[in-house]
Protein backbone atom coordinates (compact mmCIF):
# COMPACT_ATOMS: atom_id res chain seq x y z
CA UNK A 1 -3.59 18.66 -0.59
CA UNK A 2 -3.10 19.25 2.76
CA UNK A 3 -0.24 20.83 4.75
CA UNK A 4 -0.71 22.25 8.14
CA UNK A 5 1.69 24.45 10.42
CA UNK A 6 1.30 21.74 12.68
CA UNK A 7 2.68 19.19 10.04
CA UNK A 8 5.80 21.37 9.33
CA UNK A 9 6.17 21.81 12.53
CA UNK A 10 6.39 18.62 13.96
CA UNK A 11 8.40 17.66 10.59
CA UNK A 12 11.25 20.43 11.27
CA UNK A 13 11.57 19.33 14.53
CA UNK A 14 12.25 15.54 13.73
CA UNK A 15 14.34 16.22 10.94
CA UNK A 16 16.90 18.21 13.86
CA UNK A 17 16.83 15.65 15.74
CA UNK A 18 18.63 13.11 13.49
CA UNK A 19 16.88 9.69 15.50
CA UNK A 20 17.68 8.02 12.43
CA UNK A 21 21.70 7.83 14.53
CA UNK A 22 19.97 5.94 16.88
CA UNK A 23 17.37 3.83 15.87
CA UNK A 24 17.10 1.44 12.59
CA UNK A 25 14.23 0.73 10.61
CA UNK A 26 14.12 -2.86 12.57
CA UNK A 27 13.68 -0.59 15.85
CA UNK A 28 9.86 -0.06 15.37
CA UNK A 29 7.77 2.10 18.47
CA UNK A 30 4.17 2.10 18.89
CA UNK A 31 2.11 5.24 20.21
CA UNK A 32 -1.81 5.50 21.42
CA UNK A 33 -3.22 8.03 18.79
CA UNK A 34 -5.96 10.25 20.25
CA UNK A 35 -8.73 8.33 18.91
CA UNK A 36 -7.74 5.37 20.40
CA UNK A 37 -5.99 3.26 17.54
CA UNK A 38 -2.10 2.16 17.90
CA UNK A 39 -0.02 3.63 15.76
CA UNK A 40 3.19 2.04 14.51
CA UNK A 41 6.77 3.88 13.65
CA UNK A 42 9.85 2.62 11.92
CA UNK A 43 12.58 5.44 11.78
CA UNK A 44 14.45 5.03 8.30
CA UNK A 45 18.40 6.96 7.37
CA UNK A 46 20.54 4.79 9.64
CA UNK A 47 22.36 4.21 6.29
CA UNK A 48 22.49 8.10 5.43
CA UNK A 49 20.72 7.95 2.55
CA UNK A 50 17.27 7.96 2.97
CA UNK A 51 15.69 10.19 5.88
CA UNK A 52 12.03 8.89 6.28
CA UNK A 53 9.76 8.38 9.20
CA UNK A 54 7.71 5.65 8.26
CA UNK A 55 3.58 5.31 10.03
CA UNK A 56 1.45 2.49 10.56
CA UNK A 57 -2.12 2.93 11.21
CA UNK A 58 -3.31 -0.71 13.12
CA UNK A 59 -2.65 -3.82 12.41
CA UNK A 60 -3.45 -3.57 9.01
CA UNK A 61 -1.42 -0.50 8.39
CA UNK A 62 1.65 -2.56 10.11
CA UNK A 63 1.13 -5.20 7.55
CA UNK A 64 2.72 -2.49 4.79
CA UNK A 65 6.15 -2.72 7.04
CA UNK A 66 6.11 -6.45 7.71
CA UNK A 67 5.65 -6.78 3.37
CA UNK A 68 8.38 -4.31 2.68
CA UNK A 69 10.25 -6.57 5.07
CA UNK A 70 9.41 -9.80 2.84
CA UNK A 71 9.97 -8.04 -0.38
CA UNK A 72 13.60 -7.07 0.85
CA UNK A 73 14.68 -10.65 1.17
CA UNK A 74 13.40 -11.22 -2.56
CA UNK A 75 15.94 -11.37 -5.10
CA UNK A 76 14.38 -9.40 -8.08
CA UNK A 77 11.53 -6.89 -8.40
CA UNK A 78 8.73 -9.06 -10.08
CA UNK A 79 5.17 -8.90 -10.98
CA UNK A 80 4.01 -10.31 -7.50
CA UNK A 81 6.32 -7.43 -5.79
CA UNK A 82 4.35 -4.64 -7.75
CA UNK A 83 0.67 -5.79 -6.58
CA UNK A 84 2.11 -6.22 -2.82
CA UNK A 85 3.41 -2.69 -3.45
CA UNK A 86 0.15 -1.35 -4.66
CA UNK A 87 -1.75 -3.01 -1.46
CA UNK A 88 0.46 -0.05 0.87
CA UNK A 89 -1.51 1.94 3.19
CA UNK A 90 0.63 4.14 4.75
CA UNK A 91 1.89 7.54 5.33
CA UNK A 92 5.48 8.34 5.13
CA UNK A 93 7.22 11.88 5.92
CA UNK A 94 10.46 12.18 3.74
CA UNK A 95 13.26 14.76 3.53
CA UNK A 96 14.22 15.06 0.26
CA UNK A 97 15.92 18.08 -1.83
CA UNK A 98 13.84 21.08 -2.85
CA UNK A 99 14.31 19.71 -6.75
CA UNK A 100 11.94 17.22 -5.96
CA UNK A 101 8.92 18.82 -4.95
CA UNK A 102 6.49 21.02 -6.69
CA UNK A 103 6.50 24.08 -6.52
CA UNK A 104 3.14 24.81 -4.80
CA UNK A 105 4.59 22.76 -1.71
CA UNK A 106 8.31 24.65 -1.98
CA UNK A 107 6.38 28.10 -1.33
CA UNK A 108 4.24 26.59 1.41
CA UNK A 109 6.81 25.08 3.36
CA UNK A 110 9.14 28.47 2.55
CA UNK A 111 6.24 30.42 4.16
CA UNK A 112 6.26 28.40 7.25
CA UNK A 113 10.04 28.31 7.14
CA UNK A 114 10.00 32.35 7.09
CA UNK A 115 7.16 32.85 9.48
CA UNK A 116 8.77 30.59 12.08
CA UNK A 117 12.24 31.78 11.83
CA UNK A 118 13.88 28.75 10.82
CA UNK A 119 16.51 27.61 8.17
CA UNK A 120 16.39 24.79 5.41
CA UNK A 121 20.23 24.52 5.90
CA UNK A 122 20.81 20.62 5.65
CA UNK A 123 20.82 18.36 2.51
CA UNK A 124 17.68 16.47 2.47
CA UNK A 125 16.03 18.78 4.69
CA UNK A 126 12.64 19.54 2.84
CA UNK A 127 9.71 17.50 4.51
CA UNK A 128 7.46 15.68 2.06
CA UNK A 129 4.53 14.10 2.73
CA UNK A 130 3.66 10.92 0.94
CA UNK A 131 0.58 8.92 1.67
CA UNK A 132 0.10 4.92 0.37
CA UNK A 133 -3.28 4.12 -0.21
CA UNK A 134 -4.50 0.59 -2.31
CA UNK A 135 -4.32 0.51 -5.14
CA UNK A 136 -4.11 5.00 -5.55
CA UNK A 137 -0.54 6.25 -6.80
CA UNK A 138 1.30 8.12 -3.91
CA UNK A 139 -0.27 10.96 -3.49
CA UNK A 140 -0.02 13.99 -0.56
CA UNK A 141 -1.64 14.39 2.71
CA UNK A 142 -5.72 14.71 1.24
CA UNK A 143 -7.82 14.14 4.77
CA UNK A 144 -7.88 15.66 7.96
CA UNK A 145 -7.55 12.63 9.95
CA UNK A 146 -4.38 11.66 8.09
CA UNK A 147 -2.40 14.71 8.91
CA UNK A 148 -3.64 14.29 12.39
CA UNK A 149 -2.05 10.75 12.52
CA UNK A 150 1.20 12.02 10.55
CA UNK A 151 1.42 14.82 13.24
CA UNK A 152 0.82 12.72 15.62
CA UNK A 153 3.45 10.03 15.11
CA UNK A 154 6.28 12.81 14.60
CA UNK A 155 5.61 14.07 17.94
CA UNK A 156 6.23 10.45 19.13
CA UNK A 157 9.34 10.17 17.47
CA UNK A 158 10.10 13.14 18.83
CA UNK A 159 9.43 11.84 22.11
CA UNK A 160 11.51 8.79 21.82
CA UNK A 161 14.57 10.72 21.08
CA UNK A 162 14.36 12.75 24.07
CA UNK A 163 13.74 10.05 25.88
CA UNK A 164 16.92 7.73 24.40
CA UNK A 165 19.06 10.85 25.75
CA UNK A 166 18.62 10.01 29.50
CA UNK A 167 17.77 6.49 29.55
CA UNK A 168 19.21 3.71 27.49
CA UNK A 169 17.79 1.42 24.42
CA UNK A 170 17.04 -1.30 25.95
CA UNK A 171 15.24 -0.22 29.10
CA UNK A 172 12.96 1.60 26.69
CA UNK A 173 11.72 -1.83 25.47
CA UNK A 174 13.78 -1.56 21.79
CA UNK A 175 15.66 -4.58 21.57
CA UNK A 176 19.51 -4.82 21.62
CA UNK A 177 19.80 -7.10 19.08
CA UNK A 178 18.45 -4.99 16.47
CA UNK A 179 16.20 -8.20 15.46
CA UNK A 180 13.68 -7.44 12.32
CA UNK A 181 9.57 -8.29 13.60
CA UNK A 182 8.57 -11.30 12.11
CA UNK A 183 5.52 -12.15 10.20
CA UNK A 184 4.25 -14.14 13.27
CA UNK A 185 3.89 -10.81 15.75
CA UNK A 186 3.84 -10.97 19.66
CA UNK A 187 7.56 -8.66 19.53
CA UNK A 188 7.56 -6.53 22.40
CA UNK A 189 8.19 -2.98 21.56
CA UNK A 190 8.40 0.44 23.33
CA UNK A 191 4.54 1.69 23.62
CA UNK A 192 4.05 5.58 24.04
CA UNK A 193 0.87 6.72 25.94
CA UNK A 194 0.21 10.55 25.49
CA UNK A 195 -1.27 12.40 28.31
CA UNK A 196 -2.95 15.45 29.15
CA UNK A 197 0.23 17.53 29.64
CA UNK A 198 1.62 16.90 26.54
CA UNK A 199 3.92 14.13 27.86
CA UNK A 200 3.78 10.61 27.72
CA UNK A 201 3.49 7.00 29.73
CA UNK A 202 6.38 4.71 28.78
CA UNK A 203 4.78 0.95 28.47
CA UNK A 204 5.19 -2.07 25.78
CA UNK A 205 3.16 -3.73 23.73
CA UNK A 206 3.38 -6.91 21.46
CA UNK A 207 3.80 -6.08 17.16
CA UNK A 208 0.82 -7.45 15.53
CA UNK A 209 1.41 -10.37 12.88
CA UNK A 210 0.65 -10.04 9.45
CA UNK A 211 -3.11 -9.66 8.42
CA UNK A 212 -3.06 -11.74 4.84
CA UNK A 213 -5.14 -9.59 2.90
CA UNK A 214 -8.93 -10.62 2.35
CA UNK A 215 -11.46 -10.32 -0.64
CA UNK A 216 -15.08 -10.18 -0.53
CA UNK A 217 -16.51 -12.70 -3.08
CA UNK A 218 -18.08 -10.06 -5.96
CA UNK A 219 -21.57 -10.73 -6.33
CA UNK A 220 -22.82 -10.54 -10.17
CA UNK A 221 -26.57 -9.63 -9.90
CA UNK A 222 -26.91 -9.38 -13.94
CA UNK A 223 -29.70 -12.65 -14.74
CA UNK A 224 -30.03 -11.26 -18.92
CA UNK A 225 -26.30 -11.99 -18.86
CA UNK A 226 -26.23 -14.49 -16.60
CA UNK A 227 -28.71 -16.70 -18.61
CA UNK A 228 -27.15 -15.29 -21.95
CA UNK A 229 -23.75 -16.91 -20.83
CA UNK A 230 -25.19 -20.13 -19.19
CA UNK A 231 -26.56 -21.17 -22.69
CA UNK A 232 -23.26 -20.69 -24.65
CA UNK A 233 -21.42 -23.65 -25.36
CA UNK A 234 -18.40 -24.62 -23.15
CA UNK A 235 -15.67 -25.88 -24.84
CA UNK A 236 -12.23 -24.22 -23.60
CA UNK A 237 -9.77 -23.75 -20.52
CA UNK A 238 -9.00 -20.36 -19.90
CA UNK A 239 -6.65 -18.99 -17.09
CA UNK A 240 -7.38 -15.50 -15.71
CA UNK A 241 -5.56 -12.81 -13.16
CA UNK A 242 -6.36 -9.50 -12.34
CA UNK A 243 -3.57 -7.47 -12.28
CA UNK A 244 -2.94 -3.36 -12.00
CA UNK A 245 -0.94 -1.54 -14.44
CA UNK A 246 1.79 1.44 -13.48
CA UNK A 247 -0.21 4.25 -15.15
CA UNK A 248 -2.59 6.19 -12.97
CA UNK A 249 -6.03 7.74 -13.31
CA UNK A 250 -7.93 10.41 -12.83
CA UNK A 251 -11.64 9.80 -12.46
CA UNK A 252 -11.93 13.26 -12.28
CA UNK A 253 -13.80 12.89 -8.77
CA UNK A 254 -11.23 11.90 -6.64
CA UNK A 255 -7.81 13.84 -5.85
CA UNK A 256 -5.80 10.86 -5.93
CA UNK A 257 -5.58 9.03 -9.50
CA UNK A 258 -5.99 5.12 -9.38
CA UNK A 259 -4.01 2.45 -11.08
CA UNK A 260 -6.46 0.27 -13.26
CA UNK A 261 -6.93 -2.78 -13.08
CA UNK A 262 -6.79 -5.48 -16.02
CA UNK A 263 -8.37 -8.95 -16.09
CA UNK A 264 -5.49 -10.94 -18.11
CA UNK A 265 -7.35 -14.06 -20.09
CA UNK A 266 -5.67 -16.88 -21.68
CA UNK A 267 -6.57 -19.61 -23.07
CA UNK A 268 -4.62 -22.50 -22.14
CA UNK A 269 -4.04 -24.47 -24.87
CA UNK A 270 -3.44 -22.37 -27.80
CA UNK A 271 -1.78 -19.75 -25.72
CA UNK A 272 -3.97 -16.81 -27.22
CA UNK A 273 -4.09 -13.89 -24.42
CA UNK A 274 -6.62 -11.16 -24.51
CA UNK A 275 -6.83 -7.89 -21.80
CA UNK A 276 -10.22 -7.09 -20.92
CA UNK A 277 -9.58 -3.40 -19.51
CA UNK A 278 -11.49 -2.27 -16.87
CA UNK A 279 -13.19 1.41 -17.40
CA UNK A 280 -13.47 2.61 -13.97
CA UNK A 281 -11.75 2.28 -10.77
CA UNK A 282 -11.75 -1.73 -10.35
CA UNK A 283 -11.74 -1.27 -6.58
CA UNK A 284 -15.11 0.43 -6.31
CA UNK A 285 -16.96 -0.99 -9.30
CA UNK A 286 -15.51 -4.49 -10.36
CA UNK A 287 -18.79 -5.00 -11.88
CA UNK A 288 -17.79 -3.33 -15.01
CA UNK A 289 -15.21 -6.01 -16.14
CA UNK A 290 -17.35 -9.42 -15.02
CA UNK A 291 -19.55 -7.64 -17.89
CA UNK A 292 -17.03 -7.26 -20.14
CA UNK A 293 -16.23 -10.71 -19.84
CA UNK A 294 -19.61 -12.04 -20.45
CA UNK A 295 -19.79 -9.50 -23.59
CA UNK A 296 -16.78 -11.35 -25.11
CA UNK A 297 -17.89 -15.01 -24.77
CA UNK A 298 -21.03 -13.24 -26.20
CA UNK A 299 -19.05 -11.95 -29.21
CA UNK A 300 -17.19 -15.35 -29.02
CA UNK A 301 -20.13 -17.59 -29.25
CA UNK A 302 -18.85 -19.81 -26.59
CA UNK A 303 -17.82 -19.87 -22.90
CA UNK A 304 -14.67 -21.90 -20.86
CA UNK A 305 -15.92 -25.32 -19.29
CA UNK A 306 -13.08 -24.18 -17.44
CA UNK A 307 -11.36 -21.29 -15.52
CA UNK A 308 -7.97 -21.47 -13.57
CA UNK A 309 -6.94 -18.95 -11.22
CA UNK A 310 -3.66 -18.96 -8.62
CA UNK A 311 -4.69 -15.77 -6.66
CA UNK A 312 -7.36 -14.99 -3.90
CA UNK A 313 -8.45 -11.54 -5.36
CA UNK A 314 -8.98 -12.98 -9.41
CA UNK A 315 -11.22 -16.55 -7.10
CA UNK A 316 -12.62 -13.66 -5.48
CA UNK A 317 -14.02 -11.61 -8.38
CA UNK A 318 -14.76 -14.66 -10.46
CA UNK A 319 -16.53 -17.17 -7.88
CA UNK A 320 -19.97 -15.90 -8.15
CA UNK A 321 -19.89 -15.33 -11.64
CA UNK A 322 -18.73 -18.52 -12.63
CA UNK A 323 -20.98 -20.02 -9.99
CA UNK A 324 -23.65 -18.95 -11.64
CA UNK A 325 -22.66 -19.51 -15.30
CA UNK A 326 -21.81 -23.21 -14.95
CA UNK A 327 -18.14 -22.38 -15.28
CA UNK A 328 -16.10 -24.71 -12.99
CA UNK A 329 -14.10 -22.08 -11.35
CA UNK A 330 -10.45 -24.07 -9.71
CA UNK A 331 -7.74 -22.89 -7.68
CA UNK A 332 -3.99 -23.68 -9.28
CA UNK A 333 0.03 -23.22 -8.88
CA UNK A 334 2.53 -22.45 -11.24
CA UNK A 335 -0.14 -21.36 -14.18
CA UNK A 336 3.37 -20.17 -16.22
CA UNK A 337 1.66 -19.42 -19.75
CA UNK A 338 -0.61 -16.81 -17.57
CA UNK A 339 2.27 -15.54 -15.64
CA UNK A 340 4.82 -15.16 -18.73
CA UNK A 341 1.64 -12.87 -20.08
CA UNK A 342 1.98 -11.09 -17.06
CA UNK A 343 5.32 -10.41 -17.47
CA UNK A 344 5.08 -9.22 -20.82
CA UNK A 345 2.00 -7.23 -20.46
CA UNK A 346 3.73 -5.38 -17.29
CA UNK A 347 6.75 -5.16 -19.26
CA UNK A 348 5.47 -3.31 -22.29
CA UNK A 349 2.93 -1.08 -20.00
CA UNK A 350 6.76 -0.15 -17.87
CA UNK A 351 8.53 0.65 -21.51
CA UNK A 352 5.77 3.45 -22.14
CA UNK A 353 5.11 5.15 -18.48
């Protein structure tokens, strides 16, 4: 994990400066990073509870805020709310109590804290780093070019509050109304431009709107199975999801443990559900479960004449496959004998984490 001087630095210095008085997390700022990308900041503790500065990366990264916006105006914490949640990429820095964090990261952040000559005296004061990453349990800072960006955006928080000290909100480009970004984009915010002496150009720029999140049709390139399945006979309807479950990972290759993914199959008459559990990381291999599939119709003696799907990333993995198996593959709504399986399944994986 990585934790630079530079990090705590810029860390200690926005936690002093409280901007979390005087902005909201509706009062986002974007900043030029120095490779050229726009960076996106929402400032979070103007409840005094939780002190958090919250970065974007494009307009992809900005999608994370405008979800957590759309999730806020849900009434309960489903099964849809946990796969948006695991589709974050993001990097928030946190102050939290020293109780919270390991204690690797307490002596590396007391180091720094002795070396520089500064005091943890505050509640809440201890910077942690948390990065958001698809599908990956939060994890710390594990790239260069994310602490860069995390360093980076503190310094233009830091910025702003200097700046709100001489001139006022609204000539900054924040908006007086405190109004939340929409979905649709084209908000005009404040727009830092950092320059060579370490100061920056005041412009705006419009928010982006939401980038619905895409899925590259999974190409099965297996013909043994491929032929083995085409020749089985068809007979049932089955409905199918893929869905993640709250236990990460370790491939023992990456730092960052995954959350696996499980292809939820049920047949739609008679209500029978089976998990085919993917063995690897879903996101890099989804291979590995279109086989497993095939290998139970195998076992089965028999294939669906029909599958039913509601989601773009289950059409996604199964178009090609089904394509080529003479499986009619269809788009539904409202598949509730799949979804109350969700529910369950997600329910009973919750009980044991």
């Amino acid at each position: 994990m990585i934790l630079t001087n530079e990090m705590l630095e810029a860390a200690f210095r926005f936690r002093s400066i409280c901007l979390w008085e005087e902005l909201t997390d509706s009062d986002v700022f974007a900043f030029r990073l120095s490779d050229g990308e726009t960076g996106y900041c929402s400032v979070m503790g103007n409840a005094g509870e939780h002190f958090s500065l919250g970065f974007y990366r494009g307009k992809n990264g900005f999608s994370s805020y405008l979800k957590t916006l759309d999730m806020g105006r849900q009434q309960s914490f489903g099964c849809e709310t946990f796969e948006t949640v695991m589709t974050f990429d993001c990097i928030n820095c946190d102050f939290v109590a020293a109780s919270t964090l390991d204690d690797t990261t307490k002596k590396r952040i007391r180091k720094y804290v002795n070396d520089a000559g500064l005091k943890i005296s505050r509640s809440n004061g201890w910077p942690d780093f948390t990065r958001f990453e698809p599908y990956k349990a939060q994890y710390g800072i594990t790239c260069e070019k994310d602490a860069r960006d995390i360093t980076e955006a503190l310094r233009a928080a830091i910025a702003v509050s200097e700046k709100l000290t001489i001139h006022d909100f609204e000539s900054l480009g924040f908006d007086k109304r405190g109004a939340y970004p929409t979905a649709k984009g084209s908000k005009l915010v404040p727009y830092l431009i950092p320059t060579a002496d370490g100061t920056y150009e005041w412009s705006t720029v419009k928010l982006p709107a939401l980038v619905q999140d895409k899925y590259a049709t999974v190409k099965f390139e297996n013909d043994i199975l491929v032929n083995m399945v085409k020749a089985l006979p068809a007979s049932c309807i089955l409905q199918l999801r893929i869905i993640h479950i709250p236990t990460p990972v370790n491939d023992g290759v990456s730092e960052v443990p995954y959350f696996p993914a499980v292809l939820i199959c049920i047949d739609a008459d008679s209500e029978y559900l089976w998990p085919i559990f993917c063995k690897e990381d879903f996101e890099k291999n989804p291979i590995l479960i279109l086989v497993e599939l095939a290998d139970t119709f195998r076992r089965n003696a028999g294939k669906p004449q029909k599958m039913q799907v509601e989601d773009a990333k289950t059409e996604a993995l199964l178009e090609d496959f089904c394509r080529q198996c003479s499986i009619v593959l269809v788009r539904e709504q409202n598949l509730s004998a799949l979804n109350e399986a969700w529910v369950s399944l997600l329910d009973n994986f919750m009980s044991f984490s």
